[in-house]
Protein backbone atom coordinates (compact mmCIF):
# COMPACT_ATOMS: atom_id res chain seq x y z
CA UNK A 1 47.22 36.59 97.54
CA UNK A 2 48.22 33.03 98.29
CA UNK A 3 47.24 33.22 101.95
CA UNK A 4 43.47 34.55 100.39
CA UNK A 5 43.81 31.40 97.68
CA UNK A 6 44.63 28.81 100.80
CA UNK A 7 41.47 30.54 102.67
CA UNK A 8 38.91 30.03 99.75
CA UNK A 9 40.59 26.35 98.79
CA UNK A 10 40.15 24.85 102.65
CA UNK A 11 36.53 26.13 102.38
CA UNK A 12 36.27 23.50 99.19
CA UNK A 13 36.19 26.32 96.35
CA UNK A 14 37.68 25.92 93.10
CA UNK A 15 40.63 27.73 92.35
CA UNK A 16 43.05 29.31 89.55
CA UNK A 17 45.31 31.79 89.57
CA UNK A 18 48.40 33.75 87.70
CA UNK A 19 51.28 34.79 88.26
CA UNK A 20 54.44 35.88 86.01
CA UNK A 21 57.31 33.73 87.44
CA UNK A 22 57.31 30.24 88.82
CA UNK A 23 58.39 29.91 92.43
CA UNK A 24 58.39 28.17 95.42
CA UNK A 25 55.11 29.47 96.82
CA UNK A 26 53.15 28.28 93.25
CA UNK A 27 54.83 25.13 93.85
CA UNK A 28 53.27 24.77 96.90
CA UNK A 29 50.08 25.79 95.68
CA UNK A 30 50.35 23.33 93.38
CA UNK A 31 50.48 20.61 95.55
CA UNK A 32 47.49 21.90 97.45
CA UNK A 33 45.60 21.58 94.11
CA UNK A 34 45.50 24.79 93.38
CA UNK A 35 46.45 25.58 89.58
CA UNK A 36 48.55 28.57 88.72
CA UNK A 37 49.33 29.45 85.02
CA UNK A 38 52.55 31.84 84.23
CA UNK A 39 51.42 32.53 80.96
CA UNK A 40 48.64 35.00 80.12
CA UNK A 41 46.63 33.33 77.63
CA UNK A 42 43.25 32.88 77.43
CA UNK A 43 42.91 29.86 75.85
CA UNK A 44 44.24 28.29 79.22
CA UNK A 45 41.73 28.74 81.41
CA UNK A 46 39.09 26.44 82.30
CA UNK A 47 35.88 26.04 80.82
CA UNK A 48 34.13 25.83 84.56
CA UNK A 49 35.73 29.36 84.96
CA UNK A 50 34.22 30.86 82.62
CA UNK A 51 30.90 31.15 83.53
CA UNK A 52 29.90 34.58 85.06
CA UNK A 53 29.78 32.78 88.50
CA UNK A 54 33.26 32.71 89.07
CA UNK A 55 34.97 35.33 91.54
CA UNK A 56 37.89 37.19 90.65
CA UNK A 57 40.33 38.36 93.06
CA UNK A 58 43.35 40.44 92.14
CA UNK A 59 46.31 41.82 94.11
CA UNK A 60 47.74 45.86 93.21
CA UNK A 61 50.67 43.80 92.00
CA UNK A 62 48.31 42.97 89.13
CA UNK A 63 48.32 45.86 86.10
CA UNK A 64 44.92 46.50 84.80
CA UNK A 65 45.91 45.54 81.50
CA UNK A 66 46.45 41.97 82.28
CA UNK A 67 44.91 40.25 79.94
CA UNK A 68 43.19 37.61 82.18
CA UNK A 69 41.83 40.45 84.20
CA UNK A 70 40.37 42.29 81.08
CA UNK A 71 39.04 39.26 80.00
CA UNK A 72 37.23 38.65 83.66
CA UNK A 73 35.81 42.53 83.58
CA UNK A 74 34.41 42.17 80.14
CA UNK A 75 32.74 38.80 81.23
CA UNK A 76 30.78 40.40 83.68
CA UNK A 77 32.24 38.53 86.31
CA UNK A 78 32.51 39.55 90.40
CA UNK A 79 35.74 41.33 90.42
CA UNK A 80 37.42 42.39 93.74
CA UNK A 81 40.74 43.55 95.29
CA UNK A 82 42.45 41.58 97.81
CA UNK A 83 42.12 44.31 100.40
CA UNK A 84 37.97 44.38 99.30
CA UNK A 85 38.20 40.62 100.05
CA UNK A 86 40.24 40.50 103.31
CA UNK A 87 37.24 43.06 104.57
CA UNK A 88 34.76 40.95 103.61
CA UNK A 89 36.61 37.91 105.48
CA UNK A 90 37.41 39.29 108.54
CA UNK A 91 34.35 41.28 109.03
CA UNK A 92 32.54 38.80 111.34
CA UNK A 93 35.59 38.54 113.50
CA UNK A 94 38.06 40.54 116.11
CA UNK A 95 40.08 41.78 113.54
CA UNK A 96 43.69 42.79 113.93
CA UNK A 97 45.14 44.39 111.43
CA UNK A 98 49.51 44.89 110.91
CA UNK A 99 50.05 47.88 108.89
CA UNK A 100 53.49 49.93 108.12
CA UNK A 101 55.63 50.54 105.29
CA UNK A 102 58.66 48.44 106.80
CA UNK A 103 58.22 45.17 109.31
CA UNK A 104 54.68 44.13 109.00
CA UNK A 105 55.12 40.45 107.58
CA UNK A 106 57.45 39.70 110.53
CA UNK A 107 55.16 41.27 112.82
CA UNK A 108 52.15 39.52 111.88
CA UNK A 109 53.86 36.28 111.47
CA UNK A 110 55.23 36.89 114.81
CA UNK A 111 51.72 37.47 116.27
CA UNK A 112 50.24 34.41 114.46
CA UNK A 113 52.77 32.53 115.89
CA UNK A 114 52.11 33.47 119.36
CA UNK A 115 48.49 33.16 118.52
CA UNK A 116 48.86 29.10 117.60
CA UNK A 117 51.11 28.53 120.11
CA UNK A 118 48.71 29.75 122.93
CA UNK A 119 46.11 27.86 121.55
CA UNK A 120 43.64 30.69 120.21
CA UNK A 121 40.92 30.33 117.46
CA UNK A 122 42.19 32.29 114.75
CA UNK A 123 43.07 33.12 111.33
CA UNK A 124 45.82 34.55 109.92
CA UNK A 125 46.61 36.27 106.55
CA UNK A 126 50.52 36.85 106.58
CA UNK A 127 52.61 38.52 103.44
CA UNK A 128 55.34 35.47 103.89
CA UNK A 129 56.25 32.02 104.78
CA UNK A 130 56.71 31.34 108.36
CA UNK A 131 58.92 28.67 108.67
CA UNK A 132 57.90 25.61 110.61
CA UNK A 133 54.22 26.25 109.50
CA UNK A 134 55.39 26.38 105.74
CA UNK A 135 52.09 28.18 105.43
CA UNK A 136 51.11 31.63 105.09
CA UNK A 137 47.20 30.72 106.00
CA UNK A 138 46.78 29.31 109.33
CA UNK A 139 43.41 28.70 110.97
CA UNK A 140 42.38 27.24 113.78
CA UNK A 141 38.81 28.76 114.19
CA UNK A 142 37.25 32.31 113.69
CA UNK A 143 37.30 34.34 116.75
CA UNK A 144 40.37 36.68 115.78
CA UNK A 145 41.63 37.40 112.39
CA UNK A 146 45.10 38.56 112.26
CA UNK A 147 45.96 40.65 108.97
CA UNK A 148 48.68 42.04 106.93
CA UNK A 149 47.28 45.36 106.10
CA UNK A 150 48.83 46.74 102.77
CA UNK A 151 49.31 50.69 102.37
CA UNK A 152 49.91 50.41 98.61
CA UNK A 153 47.22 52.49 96.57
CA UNK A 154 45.40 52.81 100.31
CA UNK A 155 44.07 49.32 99.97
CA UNK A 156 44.35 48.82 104.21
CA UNK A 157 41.79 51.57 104.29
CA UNK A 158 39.05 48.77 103.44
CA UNK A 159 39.89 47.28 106.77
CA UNK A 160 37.71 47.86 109.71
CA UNK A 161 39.69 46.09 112.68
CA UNK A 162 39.48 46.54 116.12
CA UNK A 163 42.88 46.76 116.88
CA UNK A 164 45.50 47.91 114.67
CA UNK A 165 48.97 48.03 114.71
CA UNK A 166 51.50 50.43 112.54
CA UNK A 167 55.29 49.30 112.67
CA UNK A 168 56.29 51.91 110.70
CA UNK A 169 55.86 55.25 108.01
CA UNK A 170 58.89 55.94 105.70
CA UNK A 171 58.95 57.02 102.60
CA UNK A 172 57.38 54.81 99.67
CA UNK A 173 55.20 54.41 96.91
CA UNK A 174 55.17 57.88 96.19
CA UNK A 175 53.57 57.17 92.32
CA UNK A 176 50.17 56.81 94.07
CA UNK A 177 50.70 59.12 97.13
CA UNK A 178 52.88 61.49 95.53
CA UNK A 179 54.47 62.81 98.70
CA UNK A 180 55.65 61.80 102.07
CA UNK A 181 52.61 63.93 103.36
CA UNK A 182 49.80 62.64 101.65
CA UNK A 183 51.44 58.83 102.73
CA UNK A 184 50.89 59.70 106.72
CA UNK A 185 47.74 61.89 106.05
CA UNK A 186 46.49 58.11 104.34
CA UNK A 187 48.22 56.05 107.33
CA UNK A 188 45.64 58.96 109.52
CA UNK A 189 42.79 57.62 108.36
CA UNK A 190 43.78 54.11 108.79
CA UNK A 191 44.20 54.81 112.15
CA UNK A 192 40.33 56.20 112.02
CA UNK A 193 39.15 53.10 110.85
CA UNK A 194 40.44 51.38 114.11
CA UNK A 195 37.32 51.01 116.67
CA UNK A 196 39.88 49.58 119.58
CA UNK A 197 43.20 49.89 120.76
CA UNK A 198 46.48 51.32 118.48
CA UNK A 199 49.35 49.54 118.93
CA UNK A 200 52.59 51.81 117.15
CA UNK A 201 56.33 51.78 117.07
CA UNK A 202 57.38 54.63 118.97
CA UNK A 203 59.74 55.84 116.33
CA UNK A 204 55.90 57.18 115.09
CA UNK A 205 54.99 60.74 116.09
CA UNK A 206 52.00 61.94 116.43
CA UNK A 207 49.43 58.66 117.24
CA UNK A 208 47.71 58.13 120.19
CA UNK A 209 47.34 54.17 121.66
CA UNK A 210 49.79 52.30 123.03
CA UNK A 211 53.75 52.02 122.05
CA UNK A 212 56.51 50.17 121.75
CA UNK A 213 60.43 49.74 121.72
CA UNK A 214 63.72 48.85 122.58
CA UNK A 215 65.85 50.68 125.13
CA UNK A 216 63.27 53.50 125.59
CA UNK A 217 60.15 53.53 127.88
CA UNK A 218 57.27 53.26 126.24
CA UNK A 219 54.09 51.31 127.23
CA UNK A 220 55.95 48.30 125.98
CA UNK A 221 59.97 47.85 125.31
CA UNK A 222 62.76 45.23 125.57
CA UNK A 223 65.66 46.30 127.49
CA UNK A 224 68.76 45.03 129.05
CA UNK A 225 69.36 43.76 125.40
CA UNK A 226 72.28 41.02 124.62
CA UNK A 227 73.32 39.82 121.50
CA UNK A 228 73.42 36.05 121.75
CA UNK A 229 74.81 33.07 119.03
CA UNK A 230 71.19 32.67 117.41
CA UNK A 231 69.49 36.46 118.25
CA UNK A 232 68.47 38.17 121.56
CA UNK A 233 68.31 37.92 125.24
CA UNK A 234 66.41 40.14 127.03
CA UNK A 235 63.75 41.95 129.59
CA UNK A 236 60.40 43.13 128.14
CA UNK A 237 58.61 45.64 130.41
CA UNK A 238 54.69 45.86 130.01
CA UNK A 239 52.32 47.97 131.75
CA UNK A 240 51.84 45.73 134.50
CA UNK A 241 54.71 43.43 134.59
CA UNK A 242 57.99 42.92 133.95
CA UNK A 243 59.55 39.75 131.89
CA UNK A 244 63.23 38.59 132.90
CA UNK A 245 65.45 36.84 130.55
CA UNK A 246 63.48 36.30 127.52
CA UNK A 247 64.88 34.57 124.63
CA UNK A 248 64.20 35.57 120.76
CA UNK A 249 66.28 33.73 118.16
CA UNK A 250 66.41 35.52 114.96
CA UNK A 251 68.93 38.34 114.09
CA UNK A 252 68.67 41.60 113.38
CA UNK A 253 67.48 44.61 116.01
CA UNK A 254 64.20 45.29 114.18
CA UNK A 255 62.87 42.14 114.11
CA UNK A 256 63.14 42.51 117.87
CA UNK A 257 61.21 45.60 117.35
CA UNK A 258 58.95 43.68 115.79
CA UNK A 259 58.69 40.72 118.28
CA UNK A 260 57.85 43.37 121.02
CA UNK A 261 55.46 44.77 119.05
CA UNK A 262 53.68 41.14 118.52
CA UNK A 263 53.46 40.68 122.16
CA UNK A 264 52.27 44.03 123.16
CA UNK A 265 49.17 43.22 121.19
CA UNK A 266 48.90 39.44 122.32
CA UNK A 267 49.53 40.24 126.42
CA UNK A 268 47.05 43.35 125.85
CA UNK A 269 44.48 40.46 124.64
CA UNK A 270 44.80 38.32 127.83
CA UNK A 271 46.63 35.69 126.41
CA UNK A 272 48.69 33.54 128.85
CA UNK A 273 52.14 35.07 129.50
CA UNK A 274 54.12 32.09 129.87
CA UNK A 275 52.84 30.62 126.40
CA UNK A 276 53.65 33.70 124.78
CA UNK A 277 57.16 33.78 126.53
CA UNK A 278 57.77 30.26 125.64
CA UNK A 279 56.72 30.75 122.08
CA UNK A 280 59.22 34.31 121.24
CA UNK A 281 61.67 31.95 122.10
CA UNK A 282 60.93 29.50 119.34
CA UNK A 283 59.95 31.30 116.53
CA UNK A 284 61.63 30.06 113.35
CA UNK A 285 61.32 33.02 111.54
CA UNK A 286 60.02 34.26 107.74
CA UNK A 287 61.82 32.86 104.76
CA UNK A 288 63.57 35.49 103.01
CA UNK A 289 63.46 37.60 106.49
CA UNK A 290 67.15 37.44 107.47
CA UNK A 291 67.73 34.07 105.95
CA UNK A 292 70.75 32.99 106.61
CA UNK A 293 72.89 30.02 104.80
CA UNK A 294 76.53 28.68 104.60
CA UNK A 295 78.38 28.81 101.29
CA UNK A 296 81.81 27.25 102.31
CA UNK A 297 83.37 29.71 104.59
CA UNK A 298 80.95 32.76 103.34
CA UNK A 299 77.69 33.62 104.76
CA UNK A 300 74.83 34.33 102.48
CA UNK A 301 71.95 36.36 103.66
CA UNK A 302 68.90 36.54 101.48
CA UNK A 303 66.01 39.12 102.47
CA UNK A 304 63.17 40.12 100.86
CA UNK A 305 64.44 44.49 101.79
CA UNK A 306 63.82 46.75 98.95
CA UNK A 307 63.80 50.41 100.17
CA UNK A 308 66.96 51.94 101.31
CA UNK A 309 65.64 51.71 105.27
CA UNK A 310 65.20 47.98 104.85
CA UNK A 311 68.62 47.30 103.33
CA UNK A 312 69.72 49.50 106.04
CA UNK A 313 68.62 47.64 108.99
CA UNK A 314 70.11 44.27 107.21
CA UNK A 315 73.21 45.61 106.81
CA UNK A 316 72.90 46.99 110.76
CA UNK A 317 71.65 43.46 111.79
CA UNK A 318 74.77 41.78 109.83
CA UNK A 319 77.34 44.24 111.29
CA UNK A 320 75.72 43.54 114.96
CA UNK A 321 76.45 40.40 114.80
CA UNK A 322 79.45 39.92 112.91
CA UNK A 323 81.16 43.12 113.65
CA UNK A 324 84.32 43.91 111.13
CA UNK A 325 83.47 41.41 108.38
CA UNK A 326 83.65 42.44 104.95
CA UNK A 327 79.91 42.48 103.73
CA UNK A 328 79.20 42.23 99.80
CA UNK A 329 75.65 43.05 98.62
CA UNK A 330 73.31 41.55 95.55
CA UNK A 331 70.61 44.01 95.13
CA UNK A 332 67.81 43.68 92.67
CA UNK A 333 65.83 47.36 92.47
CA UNK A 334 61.95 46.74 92.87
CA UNK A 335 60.13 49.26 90.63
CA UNK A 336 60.99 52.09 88.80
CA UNK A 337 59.03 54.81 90.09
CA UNK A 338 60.64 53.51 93.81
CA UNK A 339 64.30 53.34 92.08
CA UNK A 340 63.09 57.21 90.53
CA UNK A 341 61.86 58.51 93.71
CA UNK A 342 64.68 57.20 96.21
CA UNK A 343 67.45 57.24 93.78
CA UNK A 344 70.05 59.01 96.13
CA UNK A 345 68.93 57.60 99.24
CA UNK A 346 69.63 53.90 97.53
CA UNK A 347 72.51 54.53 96.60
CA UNK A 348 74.02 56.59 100.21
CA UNK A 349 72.83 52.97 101.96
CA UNK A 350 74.52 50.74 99.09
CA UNK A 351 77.37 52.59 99.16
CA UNK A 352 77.75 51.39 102.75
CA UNK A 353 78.57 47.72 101.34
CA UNK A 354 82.35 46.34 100.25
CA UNK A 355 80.98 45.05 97.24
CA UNK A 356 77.87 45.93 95.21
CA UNK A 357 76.26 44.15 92.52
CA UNK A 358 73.03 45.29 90.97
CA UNK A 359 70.60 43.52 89.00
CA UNK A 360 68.22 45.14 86.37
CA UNK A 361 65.10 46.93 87.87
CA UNK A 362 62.51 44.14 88.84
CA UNK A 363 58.94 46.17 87.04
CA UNK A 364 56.25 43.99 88.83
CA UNK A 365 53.04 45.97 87.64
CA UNK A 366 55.14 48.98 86.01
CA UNK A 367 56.19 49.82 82.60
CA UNK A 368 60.21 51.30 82.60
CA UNK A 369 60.49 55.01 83.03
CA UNK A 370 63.46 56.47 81.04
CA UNK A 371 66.59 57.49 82.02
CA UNK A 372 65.91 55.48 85.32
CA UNK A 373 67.88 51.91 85.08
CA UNK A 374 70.39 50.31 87.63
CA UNK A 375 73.23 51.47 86.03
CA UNK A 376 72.52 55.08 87.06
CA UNK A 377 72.10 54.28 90.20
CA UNK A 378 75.39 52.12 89.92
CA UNK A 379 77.10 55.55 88.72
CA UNK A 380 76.02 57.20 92.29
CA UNK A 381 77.32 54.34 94.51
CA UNK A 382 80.61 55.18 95.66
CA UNK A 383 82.76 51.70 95.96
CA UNK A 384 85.64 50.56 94.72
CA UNK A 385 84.03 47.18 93.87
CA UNK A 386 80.35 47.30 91.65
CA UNK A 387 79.24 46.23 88.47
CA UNK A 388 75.82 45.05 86.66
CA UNK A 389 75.11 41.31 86.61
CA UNK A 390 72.31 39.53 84.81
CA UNK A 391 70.40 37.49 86.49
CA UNK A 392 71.18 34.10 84.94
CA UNK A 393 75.09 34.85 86.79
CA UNK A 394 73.93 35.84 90.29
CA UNK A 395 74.76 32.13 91.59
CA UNK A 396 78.08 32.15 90.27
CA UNK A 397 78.40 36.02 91.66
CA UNK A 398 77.77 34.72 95.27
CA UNK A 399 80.50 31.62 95.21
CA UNK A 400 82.89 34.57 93.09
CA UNK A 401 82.03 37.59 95.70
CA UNK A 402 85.58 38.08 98.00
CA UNK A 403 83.88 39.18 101.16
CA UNK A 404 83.04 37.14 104.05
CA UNK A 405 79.09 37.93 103.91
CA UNK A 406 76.95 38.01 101.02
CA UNK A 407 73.29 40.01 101.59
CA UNK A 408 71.50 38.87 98.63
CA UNK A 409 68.53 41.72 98.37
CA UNK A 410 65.03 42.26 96.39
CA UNK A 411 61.55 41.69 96.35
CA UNK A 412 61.01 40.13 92.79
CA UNK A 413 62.34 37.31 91.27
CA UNK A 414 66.04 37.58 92.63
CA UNK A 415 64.87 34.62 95.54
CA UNK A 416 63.89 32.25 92.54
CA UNK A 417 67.09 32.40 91.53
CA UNK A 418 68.86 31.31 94.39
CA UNK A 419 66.91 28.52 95.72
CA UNK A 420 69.03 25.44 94.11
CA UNK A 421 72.13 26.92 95.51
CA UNK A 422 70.07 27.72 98.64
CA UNK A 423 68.53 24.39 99.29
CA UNK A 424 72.49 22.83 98.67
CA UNK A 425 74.10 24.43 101.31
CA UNK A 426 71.40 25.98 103.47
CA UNK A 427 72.27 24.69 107.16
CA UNK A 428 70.22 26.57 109.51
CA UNK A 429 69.67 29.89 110.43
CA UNK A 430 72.16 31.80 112.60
């Protein structure tokens, strides 16, 4: 939503907005003149927007009984969804759109990057902040627009683009799908909407378009793979061409994934090869995408995973790189109809960790289902060290926490939480 509120704001537009914590991103909004409120009352918002004129734009994050959104319905006013918006945007460009259940904010950040750094009109909607940009809007004209297309309640089916990408299809949001099924039959007709070229992971069966991977030979795929200090050296095959000794320095074997999925789409464009080579190498990264900081002699890991594959692949990434370290986890559950539905499987991957420390369910747009809290899913973890922590504690958790590597995991308000002790010791990535 912030990348849509950035959009409308450069074009000279008014805006407002809402949203139910304070962080870092309506900070920076903020600064940008853009006005965010954290409370929900009507008595805040400005006389010049309420007049019948005004657009409304919400995010699925939003529930419908939000009282500013009532309040905008029953005024008669425009009211759209993000996804209804980001069709409307993009329709007079060469849309790509990044869709997949897991690794679609790296990807698209990824391909924005190379994007800029070969010098391409663009613009880019990403889900996160890249760093060095500090931005998740970046525009430098209107040929392309590069996408993060959102599966949740099938808003990416509003997208028309002419070349889509899907990174991944697990298991998720199965309160508005139901079941696994009904989720691919939906990421099916995404595919339909593409008029060009689909770019997929080839851990994806059953597309047709062009792949991509590591160590297997697809139309696209990085092998001869080393683990070096800051991420990856490697070899990236391509239809036509090979690629020697290419660098990529951030952690974690699916965010190469991802970077050879960025490229497959930019070199399948025409864009030059040495820029994009040149520009895998010096990609900063996502905040809260493998994030990594020094607390003392511990290393602290914040990601934004949230679904037992995701917290997977960070705990795979950490042990890649840092082999037979003892590796503690802070895990904040995102939703309860996700902490209902993959109950077991969250707590076979936490049970992986040395430690594990869980935080009350994060509800977002939901109201709590009962009998479904962290401390059942605590009782299912097998390991000899876990408890429930509030919130308010989870600073004093990390300096407390005996093993050498703290992953600090969630996508709600668990990264607000951290930033003061963040911004103290944060060094660099590693």
């Amino acid at each position: 939503m912030s990348s849509i509120a950035r959009y409308y704001n450069n074009l000279g537009n008014k805006i407002m907005g809402y949203d139910r914590v304070k962080s870092d991103i309506v900070e920076m909004l903020s600064k940008e003149g853009i006005k965010v409120f954290n409370n929900t009352d009507i008595s805040l918002i400005p006389q010049n927007f309420r007049s019948q004129d005004v657009i409304v734009i919400y995010t699925s994050a939003i529930s419908q009984n939000n009282l500013y959104l009532k309040y905008f319905i029953s005024n008669n006013n425009k009211v759209f969804k993000r996804s209804e918006i980001l069709g409307k945007i993009t329709e007079n460009s060469f849309c790509i759109a990044v869709a997949g259940t897991h690794g679609k904010t790296t990807t698209s950040a990824i391909l924005t990057h190379l994007f800029y750094k070969c010098e391409e009109s663009f613009q880019s909607f990403v889900g996160g902040i890249l760093k060095g940009y500090e931005t998740n809007f970046i525009s430098t004209g209107s040929k392309y627009s590069i996408v993060e297309a959102d599966e949740y309640d099938r808003s990416f089916l509003q997208l028309k683009p002419k070349i889509g990408m899907i990174t991944s299809i697990d298991k998720d949001h199965l309160d508005i799908y139901g079941d696994f099924k009904s989720l691919k039959e939906t990421f099916n007709l995404f595919t339909n909407n593409i008029s060009g070229t689909i770019f997929y992971s080839s851990e994806i069966e059953g597309l047709k378009g062009l792949s991509y991977s590591i160590n297997s030979k697809t139309n696209y795929y990085a092998t001869n793979i080393s683990v070096e200090e800051n991420g990856y050296r490697f070899d990236l095959i391509a239809p036509n061409n090979e690629y020697i000794n290419i660098e990529f320095n951030q952690i974690g074997s699916h965010n190469l994934l991802n970077a050879v999925g960025a490229f497959s789409i930019a070199h399948y464009l025409g864009l030059d090869e040495n820029k994009l080579i040149e520009a895998l190498a010096d990609f900063k990264g996502v905040h809260r995408r493998m994030d990594v900081f020094r607390l003392g002699n511990k290393i602290v890991i914040d990601d934004y995973a949230h679904h037992p594959s995701e917290i997977n692949a960070v705990l795979n990434s950490i042990k890649d790189k840092y082999k037979d370290l003892e590796v503690g986890v802070i895990f904040q559950p995102h939703l309860f109809s996700r902490t209902k539905d993959l109950l077991d499987d969250f707590a076979k991957v936490l049970s992986k960790f040395d430690e594990v420390y869980l935080l009350d369910i994060y509800p977002a747009r939901e109201e709590p289902i009962e009998g479904i809290n962290s401390n059942v899913l605590l009782k299912k973890i097998i390991c000899k060290k876990k408890d429930i922590i509030k919130i308010e504690s989870i600073n004093q958790k990390i300096e407390s926490i005996e093993s050498d590597i703290i992953a600090v995991l969630g996508a709600g308000n668990v990264a607000n939480s951290i930033q003061d002790l963040k911004k103290k010791y944060y060094e660099k990535s590693i």
